[in-house]
Protein backbone atom coordinates (compact mmCIF):
# COMPACT_ATOMS: atom_id res chain seq x y z
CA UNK A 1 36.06 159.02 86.48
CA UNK A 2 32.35 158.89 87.53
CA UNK A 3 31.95 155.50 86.01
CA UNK A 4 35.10 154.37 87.15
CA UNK A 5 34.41 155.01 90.79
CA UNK A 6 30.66 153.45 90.10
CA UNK A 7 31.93 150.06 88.64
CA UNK A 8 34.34 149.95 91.79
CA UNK A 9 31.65 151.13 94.19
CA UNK A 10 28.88 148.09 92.08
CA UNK A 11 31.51 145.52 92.47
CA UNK A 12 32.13 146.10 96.29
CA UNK A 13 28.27 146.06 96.58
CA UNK A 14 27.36 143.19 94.20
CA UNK A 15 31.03 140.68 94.50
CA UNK A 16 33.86 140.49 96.26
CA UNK A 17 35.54 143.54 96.54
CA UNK A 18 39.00 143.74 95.02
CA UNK A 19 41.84 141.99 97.56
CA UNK A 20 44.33 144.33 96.09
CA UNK A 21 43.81 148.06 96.94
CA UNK A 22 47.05 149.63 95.65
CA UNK A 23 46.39 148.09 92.23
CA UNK A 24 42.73 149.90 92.42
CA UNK A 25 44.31 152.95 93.33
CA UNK A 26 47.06 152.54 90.62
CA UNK A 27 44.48 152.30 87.74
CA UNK A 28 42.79 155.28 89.55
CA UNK A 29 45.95 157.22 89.20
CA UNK A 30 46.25 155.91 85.26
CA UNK A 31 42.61 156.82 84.55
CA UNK A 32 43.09 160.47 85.94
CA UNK A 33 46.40 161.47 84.38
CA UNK A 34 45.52 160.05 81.07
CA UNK A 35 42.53 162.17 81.58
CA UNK A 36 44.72 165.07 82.42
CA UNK A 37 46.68 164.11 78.97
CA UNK A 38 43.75 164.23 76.56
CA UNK A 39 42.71 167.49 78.31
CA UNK A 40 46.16 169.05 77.75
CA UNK A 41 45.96 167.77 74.08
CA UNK A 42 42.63 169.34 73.26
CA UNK A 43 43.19 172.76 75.06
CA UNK A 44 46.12 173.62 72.51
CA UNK A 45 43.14 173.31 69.81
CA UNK A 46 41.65 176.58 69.51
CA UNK A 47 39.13 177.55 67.53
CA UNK A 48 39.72 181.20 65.67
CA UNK A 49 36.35 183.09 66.95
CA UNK A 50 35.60 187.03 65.55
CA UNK A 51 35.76 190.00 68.16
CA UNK A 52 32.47 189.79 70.09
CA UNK A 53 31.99 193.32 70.50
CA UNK A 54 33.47 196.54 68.63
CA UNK A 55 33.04 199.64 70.46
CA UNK A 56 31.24 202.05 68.06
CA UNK A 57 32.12 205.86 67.68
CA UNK A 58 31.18 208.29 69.76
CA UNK A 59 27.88 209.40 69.44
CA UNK A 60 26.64 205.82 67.45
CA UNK A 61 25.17 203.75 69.79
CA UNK A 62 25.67 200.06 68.75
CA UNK A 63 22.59 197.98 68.58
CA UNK A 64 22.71 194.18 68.80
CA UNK A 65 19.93 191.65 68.02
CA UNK A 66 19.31 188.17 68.37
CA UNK A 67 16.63 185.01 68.19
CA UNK A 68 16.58 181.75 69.57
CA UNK A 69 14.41 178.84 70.44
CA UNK A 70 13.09 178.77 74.05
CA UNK A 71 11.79 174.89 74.18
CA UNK A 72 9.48 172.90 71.35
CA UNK A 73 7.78 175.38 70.52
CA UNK A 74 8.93 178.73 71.87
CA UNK A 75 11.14 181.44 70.90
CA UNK A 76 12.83 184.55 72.56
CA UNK A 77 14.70 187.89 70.88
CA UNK A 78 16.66 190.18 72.32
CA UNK A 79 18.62 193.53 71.72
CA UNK A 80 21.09 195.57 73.62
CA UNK A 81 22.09 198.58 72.91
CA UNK A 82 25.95 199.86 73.88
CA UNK A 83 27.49 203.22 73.80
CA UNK A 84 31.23 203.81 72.50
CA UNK A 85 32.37 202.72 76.55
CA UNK A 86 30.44 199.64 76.53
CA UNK A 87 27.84 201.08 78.55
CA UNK A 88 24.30 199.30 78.21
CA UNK A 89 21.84 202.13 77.08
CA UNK A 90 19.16 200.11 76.34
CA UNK A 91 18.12 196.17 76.55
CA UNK A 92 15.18 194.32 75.81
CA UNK A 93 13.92 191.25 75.49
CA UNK A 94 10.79 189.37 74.06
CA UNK A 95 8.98 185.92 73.87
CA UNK A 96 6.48 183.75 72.22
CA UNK A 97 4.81 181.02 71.37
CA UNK A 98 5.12 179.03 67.66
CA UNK A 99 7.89 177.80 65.56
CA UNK A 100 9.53 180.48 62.66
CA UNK A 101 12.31 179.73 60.58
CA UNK A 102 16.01 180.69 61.88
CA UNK A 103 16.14 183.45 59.49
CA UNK A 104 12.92 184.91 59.61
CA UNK A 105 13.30 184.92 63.46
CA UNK A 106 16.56 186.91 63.14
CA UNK A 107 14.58 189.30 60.76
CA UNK A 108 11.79 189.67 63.83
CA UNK A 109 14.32 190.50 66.46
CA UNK A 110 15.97 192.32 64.06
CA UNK A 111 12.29 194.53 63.75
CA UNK A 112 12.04 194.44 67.41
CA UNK A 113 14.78 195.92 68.32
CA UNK A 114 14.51 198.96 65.43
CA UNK A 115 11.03 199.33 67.31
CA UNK A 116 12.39 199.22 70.92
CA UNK A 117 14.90 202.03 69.30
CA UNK A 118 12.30 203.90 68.53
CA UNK A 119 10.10 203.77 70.90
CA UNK A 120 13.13 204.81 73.52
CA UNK A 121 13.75 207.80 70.62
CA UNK A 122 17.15 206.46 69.99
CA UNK A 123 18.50 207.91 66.34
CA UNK A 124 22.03 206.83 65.71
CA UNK A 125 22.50 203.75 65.98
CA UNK A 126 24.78 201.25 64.27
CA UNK A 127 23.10 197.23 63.84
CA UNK A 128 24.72 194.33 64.70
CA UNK A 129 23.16 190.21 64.38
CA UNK A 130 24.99 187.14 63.85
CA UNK A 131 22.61 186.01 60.73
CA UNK A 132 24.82 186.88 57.87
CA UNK A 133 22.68 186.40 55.31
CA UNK A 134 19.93 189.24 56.74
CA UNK A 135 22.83 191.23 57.47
């Protein structure tokens, strides 16, 4: 739509606008609903995703981890920690500079959050990360 209102907005500018007005707002009109069509077609498409989050038992406190690139050359973890209710216990996150392999910085965040764990004195605890492979 942007670009259609642009060309229409470059030609009034730059030529002679269009004479005919209703047949400018007629292939507005076409350009929105076919929009609205396509839309429609693609929203039946859905992809099958797993659960995001699983409530542990009681008493387990369900660690998450993750890694990710922050820019060129920088990186971030993070954990979270969840009780049975959904509750956040305990987050954290960390950053840094250099470039690490997708796996090995799964494996680090992985380590930093057993660490944060620990240092926080949490014991039962059940890990969750989205590398299957380390898992």
């Amino acid at each position: 739509m942007w670009l259609f209102c642009r060309n229409v907005h470059n030609r009034f500018i730059f030529r002679a606008p269009d004479k005919d007005v209703s047949q400018l707002s007629k292939r507005a009109v076409n350009f929105v609903m076919s929009y609205r069509q396509m839309k429609e077609q693609t929203s039946d498409i859905r992809p099958v995703l797993p659960k995001l989050w699983k409530p542990p038992i009681m008493g387990i406190l369900n660690m998450n981890f993750d890694c990710g690139k922050a820019g060129e050359h920088r990186w971030g973890r993070s954990s979270i920690a969840r009780g049975y209710d959904g509750a956040i216990v305990l987050a954290g996150v960390q950053q840094g500079q250099g470039i690490t392999k997708p796996m090995i910085g799964e494996a680090q965040a992985c380590l930093f959050a057993l660490q944060t764990a620990q240092e926080y004195g949490l014991l039962r605890l059940c890990f969750e990360g989205d590398c299957l492979p380390l898992v």
